[in-house]
Protein backbone atom coordinates (compact mmCIF):
# COMPACT_ATOMS: atom_id res chain seq x y z
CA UNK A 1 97.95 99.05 83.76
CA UNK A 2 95.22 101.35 83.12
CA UNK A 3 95.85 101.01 79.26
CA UNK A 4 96.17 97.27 79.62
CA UNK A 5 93.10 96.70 81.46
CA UNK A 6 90.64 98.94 78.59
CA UNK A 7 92.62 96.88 76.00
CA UNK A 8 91.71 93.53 77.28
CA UNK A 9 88.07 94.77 77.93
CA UNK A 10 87.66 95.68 75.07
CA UNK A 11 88.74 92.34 73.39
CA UNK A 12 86.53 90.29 75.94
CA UNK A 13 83.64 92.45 75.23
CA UNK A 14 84.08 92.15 71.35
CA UNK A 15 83.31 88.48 71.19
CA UNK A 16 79.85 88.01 73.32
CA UNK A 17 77.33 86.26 71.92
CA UNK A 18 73.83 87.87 71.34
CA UNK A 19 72.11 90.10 74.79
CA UNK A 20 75.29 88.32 77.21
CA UNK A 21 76.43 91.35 79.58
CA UNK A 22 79.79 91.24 80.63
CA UNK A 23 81.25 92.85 83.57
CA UNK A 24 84.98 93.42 84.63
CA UNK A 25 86.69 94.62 87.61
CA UNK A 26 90.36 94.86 88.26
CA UNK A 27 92.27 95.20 91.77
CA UNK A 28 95.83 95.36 91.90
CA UNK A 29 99.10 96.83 93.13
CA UNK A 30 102.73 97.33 92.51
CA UNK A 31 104.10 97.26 96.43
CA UNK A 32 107.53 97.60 98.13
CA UNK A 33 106.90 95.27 101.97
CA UNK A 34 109.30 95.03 104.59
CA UNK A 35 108.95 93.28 107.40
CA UNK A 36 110.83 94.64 111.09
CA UNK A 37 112.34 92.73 114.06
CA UNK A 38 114.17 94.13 117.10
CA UNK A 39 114.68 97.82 114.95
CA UNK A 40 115.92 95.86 111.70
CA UNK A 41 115.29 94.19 108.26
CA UNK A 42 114.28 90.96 108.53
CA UNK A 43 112.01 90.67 104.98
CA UNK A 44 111.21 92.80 102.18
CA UNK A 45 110.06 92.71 99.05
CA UNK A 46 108.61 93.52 96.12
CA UNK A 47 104.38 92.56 95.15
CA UNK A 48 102.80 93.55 91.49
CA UNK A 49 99.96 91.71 91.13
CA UNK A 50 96.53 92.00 89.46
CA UNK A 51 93.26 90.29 90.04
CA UNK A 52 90.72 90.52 87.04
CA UNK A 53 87.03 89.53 88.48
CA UNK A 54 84.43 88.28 85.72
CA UNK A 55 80.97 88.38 85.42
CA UNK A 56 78.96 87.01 82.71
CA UNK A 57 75.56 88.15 82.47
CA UNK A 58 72.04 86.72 80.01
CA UNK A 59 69.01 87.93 81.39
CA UNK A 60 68.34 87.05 85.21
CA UNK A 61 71.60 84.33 84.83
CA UNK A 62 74.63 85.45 85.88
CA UNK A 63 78.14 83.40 86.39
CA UNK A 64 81.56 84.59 87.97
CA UNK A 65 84.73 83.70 88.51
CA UNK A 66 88.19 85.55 88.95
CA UNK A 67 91.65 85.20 87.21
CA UNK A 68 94.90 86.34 88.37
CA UNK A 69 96.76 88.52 85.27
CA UNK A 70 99.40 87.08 83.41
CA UNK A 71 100.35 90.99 82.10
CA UNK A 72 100.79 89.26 78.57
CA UNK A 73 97.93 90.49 76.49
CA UNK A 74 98.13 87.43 74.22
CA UNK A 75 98.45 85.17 76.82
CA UNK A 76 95.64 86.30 79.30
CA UNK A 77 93.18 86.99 75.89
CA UNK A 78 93.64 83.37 75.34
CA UNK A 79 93.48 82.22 78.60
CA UNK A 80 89.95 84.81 79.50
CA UNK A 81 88.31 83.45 76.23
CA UNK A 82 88.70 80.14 77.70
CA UNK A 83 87.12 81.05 80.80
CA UNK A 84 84.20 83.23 79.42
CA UNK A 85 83.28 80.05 77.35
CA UNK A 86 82.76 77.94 80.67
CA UNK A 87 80.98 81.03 82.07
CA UNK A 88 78.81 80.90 78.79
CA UNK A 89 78.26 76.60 79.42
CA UNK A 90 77.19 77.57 83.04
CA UNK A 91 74.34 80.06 82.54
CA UNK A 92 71.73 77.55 81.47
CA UNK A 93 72.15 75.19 84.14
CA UNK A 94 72.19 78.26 87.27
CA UNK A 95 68.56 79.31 88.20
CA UNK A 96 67.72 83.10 88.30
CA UNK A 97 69.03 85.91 90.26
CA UNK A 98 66.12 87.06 91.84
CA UNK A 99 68.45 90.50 92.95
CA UNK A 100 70.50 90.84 90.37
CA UNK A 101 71.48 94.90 89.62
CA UNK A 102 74.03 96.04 87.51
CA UNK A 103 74.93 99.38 86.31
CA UNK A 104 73.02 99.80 82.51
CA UNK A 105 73.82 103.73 82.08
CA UNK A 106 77.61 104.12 81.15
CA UNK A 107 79.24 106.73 83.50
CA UNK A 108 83.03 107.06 82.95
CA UNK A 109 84.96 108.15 85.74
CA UNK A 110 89.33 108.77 85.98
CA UNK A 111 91.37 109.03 89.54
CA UNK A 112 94.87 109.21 89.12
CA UNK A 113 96.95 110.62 91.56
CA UNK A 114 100.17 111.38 89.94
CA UNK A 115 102.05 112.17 93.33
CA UNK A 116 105.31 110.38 94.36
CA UNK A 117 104.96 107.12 95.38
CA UNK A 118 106.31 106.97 98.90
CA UNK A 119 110.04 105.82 98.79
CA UNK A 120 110.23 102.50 100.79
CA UNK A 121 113.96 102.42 100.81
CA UNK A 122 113.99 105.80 102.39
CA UNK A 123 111.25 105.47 105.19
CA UNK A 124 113.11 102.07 106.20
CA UNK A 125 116.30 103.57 106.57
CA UNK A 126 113.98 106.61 109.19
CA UNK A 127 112.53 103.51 111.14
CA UNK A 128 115.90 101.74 111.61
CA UNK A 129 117.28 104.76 112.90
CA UNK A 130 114.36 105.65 115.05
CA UNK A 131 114.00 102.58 116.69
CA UNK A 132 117.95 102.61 118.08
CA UNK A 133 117.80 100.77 121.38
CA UNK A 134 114.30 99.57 121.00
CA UNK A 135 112.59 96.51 120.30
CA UNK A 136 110.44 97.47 117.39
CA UNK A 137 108.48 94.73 115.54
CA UNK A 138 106.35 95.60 112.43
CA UNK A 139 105.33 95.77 108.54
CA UNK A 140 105.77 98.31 106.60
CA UNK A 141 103.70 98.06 103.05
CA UNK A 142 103.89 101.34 100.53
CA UNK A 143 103.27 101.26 96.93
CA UNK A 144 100.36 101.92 94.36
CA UNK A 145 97.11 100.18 93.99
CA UNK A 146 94.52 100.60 91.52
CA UNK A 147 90.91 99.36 90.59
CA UNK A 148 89.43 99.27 87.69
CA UNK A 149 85.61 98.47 86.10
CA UNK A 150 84.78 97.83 82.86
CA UNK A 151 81.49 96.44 80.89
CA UNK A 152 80.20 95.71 77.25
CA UNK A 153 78.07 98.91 77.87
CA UNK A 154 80.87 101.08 77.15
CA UNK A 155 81.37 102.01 81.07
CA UNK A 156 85.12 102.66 82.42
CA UNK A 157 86.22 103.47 85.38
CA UNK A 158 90.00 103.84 86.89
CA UNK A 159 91.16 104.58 90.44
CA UNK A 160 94.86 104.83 90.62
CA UNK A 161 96.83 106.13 93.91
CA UNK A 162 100.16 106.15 96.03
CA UNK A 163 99.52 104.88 99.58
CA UNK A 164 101.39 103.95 102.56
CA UNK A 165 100.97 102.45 106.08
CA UNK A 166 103.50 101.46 108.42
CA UNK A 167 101.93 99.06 111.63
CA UNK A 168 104.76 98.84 114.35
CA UNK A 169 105.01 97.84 118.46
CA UNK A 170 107.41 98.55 120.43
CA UNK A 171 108.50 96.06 123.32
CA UNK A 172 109.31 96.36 126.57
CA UNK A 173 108.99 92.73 128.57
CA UNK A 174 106.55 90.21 129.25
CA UNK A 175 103.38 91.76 127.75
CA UNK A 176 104.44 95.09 128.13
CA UNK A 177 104.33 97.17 124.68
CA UNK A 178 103.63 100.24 123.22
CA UNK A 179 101.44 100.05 119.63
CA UNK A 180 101.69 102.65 117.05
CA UNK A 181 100.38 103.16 113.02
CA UNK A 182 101.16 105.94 110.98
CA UNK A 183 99.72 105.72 107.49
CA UNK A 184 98.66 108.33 104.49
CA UNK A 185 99.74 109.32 100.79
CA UNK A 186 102.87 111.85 101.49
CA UNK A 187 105.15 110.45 104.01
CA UNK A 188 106.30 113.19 106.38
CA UNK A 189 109.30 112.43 108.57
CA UNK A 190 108.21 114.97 111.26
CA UNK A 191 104.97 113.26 112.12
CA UNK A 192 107.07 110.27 112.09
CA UNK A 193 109.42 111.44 114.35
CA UNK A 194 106.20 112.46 116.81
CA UNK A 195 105.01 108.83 116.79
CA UNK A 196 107.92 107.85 117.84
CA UNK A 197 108.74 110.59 120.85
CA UNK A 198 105.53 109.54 122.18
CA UNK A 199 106.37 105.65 122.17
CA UNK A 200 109.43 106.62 123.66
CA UNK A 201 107.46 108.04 126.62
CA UNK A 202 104.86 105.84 126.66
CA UNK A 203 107.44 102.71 127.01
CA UNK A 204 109.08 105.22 130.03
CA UNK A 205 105.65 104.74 131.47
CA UNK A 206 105.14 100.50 131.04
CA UNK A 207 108.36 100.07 132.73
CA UNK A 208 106.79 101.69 136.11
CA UNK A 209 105.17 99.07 138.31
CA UNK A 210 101.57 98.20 136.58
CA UNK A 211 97.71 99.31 138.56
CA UNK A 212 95.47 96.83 138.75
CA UNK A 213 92.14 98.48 138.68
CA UNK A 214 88.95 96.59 140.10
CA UNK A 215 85.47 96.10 138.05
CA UNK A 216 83.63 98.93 137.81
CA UNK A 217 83.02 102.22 135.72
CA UNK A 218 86.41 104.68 135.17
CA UNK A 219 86.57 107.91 133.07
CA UNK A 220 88.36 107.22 130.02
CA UNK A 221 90.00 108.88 126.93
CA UNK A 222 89.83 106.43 123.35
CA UNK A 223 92.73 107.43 121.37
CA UNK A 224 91.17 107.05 117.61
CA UNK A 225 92.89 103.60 117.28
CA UNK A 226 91.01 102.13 119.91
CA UNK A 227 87.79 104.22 118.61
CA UNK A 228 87.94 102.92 115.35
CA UNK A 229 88.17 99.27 116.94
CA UNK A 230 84.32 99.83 118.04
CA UNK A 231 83.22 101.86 115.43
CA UNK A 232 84.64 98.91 112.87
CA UNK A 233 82.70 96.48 114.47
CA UNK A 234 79.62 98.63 114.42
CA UNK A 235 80.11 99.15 110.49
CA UNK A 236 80.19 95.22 109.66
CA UNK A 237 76.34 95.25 109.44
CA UNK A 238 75.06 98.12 111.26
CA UNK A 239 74.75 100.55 108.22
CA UNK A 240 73.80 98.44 105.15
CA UNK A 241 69.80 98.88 104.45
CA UNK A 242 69.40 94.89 104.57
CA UNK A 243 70.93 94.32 107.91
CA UNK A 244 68.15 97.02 108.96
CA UNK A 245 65.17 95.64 107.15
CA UNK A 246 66.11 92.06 108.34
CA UNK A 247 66.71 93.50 111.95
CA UNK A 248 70.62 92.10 112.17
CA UNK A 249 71.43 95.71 112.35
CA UNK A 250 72.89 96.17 116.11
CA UNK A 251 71.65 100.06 115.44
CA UNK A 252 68.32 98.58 114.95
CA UNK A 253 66.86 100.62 118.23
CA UNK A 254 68.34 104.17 116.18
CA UNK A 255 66.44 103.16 113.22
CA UNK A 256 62.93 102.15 114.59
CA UNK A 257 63.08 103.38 118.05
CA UNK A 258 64.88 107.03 117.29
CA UNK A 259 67.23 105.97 120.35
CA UNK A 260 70.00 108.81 119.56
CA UNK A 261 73.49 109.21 120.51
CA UNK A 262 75.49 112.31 121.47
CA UNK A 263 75.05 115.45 119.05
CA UNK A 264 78.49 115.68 118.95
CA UNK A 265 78.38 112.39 117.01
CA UNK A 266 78.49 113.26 113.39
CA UNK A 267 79.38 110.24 111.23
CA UNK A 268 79.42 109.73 107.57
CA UNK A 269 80.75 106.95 104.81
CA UNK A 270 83.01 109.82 102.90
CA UNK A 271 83.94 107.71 99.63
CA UNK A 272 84.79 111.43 97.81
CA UNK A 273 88.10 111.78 100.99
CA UNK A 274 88.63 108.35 101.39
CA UNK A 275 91.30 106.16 99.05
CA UNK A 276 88.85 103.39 98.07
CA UNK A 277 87.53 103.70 94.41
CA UNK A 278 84.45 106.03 93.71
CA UNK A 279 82.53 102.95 91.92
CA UNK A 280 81.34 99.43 92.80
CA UNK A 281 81.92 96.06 91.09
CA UNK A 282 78.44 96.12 89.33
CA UNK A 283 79.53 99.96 87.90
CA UNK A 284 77.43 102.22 90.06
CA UNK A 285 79.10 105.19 91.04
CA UNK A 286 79.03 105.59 94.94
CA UNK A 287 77.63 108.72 96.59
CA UNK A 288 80.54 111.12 97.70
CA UNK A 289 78.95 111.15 100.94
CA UNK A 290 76.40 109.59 103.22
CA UNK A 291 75.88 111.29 106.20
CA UNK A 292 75.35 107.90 108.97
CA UNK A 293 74.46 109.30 111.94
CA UNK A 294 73.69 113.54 111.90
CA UNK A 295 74.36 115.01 115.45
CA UNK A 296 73.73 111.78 116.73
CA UNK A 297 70.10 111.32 115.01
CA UNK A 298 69.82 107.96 112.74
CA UNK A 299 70.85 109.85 109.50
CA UNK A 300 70.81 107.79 105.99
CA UNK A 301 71.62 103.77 105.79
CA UNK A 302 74.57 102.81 102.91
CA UNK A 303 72.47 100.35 99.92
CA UNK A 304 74.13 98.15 97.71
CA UNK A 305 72.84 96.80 93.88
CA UNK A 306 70.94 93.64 95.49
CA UNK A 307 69.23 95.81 98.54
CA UNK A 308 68.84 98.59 95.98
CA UNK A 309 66.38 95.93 93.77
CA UNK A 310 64.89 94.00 96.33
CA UNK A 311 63.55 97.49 98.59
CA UNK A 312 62.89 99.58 95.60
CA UNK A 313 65.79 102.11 96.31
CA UNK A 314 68.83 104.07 94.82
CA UNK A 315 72.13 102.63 94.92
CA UNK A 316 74.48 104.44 97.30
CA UNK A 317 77.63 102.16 96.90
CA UNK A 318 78.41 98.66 98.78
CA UNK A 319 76.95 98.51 102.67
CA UNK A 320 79.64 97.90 104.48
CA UNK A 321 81.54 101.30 105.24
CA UNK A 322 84.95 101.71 103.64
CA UNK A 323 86.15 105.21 104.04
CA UNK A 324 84.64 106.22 107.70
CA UNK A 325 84.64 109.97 108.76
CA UNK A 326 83.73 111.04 112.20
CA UNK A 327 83.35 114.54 112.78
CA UNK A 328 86.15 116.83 115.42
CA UNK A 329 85.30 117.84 118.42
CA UNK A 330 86.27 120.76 120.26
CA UNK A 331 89.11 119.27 123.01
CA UNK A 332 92.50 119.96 121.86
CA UNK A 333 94.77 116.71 122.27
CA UNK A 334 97.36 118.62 124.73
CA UNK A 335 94.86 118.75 126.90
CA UNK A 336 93.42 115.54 127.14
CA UNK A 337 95.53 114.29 129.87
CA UNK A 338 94.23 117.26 132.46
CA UNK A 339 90.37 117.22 131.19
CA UNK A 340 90.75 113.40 132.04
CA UNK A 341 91.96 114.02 135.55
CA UNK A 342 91.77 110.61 137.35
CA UNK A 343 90.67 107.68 134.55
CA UNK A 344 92.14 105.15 131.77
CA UNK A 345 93.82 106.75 128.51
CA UNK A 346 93.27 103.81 125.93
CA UNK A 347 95.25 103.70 123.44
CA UNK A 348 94.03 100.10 121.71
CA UNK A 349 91.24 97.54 121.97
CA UNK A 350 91.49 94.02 121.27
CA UNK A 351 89.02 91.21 120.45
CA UNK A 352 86.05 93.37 120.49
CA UNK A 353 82.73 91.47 119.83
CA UNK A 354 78.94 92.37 120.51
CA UNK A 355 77.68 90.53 123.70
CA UNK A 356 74.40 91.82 123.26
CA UNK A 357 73.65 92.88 119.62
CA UNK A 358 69.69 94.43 120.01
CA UNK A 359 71.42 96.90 122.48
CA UNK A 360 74.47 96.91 120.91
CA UNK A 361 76.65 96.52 123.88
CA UNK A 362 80.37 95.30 122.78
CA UNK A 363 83.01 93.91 124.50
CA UNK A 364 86.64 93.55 124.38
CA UNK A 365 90.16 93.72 125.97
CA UNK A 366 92.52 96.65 126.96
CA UNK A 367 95.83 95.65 125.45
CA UNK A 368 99.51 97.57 125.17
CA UNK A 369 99.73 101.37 126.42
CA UNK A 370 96.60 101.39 128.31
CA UNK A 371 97.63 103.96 131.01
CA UNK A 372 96.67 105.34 134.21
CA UNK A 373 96.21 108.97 134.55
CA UNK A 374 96.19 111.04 138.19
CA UNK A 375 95.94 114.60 138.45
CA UNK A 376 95.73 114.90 134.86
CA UNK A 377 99.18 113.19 134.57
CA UNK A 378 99.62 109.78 132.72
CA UNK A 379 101.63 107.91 136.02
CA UNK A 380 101.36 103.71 135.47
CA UNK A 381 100.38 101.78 133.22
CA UNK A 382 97.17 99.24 133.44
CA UNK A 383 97.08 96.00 133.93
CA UNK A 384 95.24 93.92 131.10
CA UNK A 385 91.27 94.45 131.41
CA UNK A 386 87.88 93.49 130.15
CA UNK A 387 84.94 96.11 129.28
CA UNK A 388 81.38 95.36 128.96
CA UNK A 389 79.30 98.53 127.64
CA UNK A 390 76.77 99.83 124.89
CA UNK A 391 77.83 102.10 122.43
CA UNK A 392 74.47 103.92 122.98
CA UNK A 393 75.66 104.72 126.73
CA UNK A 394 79.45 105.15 125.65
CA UNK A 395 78.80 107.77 123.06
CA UNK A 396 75.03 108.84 124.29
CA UNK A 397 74.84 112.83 125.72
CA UNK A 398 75.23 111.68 129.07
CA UNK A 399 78.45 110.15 128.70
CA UNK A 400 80.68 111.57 125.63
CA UNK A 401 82.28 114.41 127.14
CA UNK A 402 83.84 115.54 123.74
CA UNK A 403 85.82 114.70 120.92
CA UNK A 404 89.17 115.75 120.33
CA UNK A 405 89.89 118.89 117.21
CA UNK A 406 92.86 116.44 116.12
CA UNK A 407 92.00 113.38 114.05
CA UNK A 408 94.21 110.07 112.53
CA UNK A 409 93.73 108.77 109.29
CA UNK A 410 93.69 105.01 110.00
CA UNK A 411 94.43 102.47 107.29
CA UNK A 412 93.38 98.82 107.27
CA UNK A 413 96.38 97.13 107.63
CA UNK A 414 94.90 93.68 106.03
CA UNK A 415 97.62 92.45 103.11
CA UNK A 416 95.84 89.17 102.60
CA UNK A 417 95.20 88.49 98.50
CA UNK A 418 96.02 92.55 98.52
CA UNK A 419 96.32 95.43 100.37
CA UNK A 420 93.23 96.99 101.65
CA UNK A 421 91.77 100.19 100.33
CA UNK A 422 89.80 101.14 103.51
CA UNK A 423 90.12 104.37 105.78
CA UNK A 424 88.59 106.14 108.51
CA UNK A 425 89.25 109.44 109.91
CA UNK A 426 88.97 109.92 113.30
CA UNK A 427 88.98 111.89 116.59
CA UNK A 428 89.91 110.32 120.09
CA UNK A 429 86.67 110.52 122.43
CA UNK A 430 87.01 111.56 126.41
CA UNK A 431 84.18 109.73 128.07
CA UNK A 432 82.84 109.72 131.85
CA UNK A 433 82.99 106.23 131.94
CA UNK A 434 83.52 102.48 130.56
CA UNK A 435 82.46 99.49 132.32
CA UNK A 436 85.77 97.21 132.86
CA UNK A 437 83.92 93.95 134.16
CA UNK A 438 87.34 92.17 135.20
């Protein structure tokens, strides 16, 4: 595809007309999905598919549009020459860009992991074995997917990689479940098998009669699952430079006020370890690493092309976070359970939303294995609950106990138009207490 993509650049970029700028970027995939119901094969399938995004440029005039690949080189020249016409009939009549940034010095760039693409056929026949006597529900999506970016500068870029990420619940009755993810590059059946030992226990545990707590504020342990639920939300605007400068950041009190969080909080946007490309759709190569939040101090804010021109300021990559890396912590996971004592072990948070955004205070649900823990033992499980808290309490010095040395690399599951390049990397977090408000 790689080969196919510089070809048909090339082409396109042969025929512009006078200063026109031309911009390309590919996403695609060749995927194996299969879809589970009550431990067996209900769907699967194959995807290949390739999305080529244009962007015709003449001074401060720009017009876009995307096209979906026919994989005929005659064919799609044909049909793109077409299309870059109307893009060319459009320019006069759209005012200027006023933030318009694109990448003018060529820098080429190559990833292409050759490693085994995971075998579908053989990780379905694991989970159908696995999930004897259970009710397991879930999607399994494994393949490669690969980006490309291409302009009439003579810039090309390729990302190319194997990926895999298998979602899955386990059901007990009524609303009882037990939620699990496993995701990566290599498949390994033994960490497989581990997911599924602890389900098995966990679903021991939701069949013993349920606690219902009352409101108030209970020691807790986030498993990295429900983590990354609240640090998700706090990445869809709280990094990017212009949710800061126009004060829609909900970290807005870190950035002006120096309000800081727990020094054990290290968090950066680590493009160079995550799976997403290393380069945005306007060509700029993205910073390996931006370090978010240093020992819980306001560290450096993620700019994209259009911030980058309108502030006066290098372009780091795009501003919303895609590959996430929070630092370890020191608490090994075998002993969660005991530093916990008597408190909530979380493993998943549901409909999280800010309820206060200038103090950046979130809220949510408690949903499947949220568990009860006495004595340092995990007894009941927890009736469903609602939380009310600020992330600056939740994760401030006061309250984070620790992190745990053991992290999960979490996947975005999302499969609409494609499957999802974004990661994060994360620890589970022991705090001395989340507000449950009913």
């Amino acid at each position: 595809m790689r080969d196919y993509f510089y070809a048909l650049a090339s082409h396109l970029c042969a025929d512009l007309h006078g200063d026109e700028v031309l911009l390309l970027t590919l996403t695609g995939e060749e995927s194996d999905f299969v879809r589970f119901n009550q431990g067996r094969v209900r769907q699967a399938g194959h995807v290949g598919q390739a999305a080529l995004g244009l962007d015709l440029i003449q001074g401060e005039h720009h017009s876009t549009l995307d096209y979906e690949l026919q994989r005929s080189l005659d064919a799609d020249r044909a049909t793109l020459a077409g299309l870059i016409a109307t893009l060319r009939h459009q320019l006069p009549h759209l005012p200027p860009d006023p933030h318009l940034l694109y990448a003018t010095e060529p820098h080429d760039s190559e990833h292409l992991d050759s490693r085994p693409t995971p075998d579908a056929q053989g990780i379905t026949r694991q989970v159908c074995d696995a999930a004897h006597g259970l009710d397991l529900v879930g999607l399994l999506a494994a393949g490669r997917v690969f980006h490309g970016f291409a302009n009439s500068l003579g810039q090309r870029n390729w990302h190319e990689g194997p990926s895999f990420n298998l979602d899955w619940s386990c059901h007990l009755a009524a609303d009882k479940a037990v939620k699990a993810s496993y995701a990566g590059v290599e498949w390994s059946e033994d960490s497989f098998q581990a997911h599924m030992r602890r389900m098995r226990a966990e679903l021991e545990v939701m069949a013993r009669p349920p606690v219902t707590l009352e409101p108030g504020d209970y020691p807790v342990y986030l498993a990295p699952a429900a983590l990354g639920e609240l640090l998700g939300l706090l990445g869809d605007g709280g990094f990017g430079l212009k949710a800061q400068r126009s004060a829609e950041s909900p970290l807005l009190r870190t950035v002006r006020e120096g309000v800081r969080l727990s020094p054990k909080i290290t968090l950066r946007e680590h493009a160079a370890a995550g799976i997403a490309p290393g380069f945005t759709a306007d060509g700029f190569i993205r910073s390996p690493q931006v370090e978010l939040i240093r020992a819980g101090a306001y560290g450096d804010c993620l700019v994209g092309p259009r911030s980058a021109r309108e502030f006066g300021v290098p372009v780091t990559g795009d501003e919303t976070p895609d590959s996430l890396d929070l630092a370890p912590g020191g608490l090994p996971l075998a002993q969660v359970a005991s530093a916990l004592g008597r408190g909530l072990w979380i493993n998943n948070l549901w409909y999280c939303n800010f309820s206060d955004l200038n103090e950046c205070r979130i809220t949510g649900m408690t949903r499947f294995a949220c568990l009860w823990v006495e004595d340092g033992e995990i007894r009941a499980p927890v009736n469903v609950m609602r939380f009310d808290d600020s992330l600056y309490r939740l994760l401030g010095d006061e309250n984070l106990v620790d992190l745990t040395q053991e992290r999960a690399l979490i996947l975005d599951s999302d499969t609409y138009g494609g499957r999802s390049s974004n990661s994060a990397h994360l620890p589970g977090a022991l705090l001395r207490g989340l507000r449950l408000t009913l």
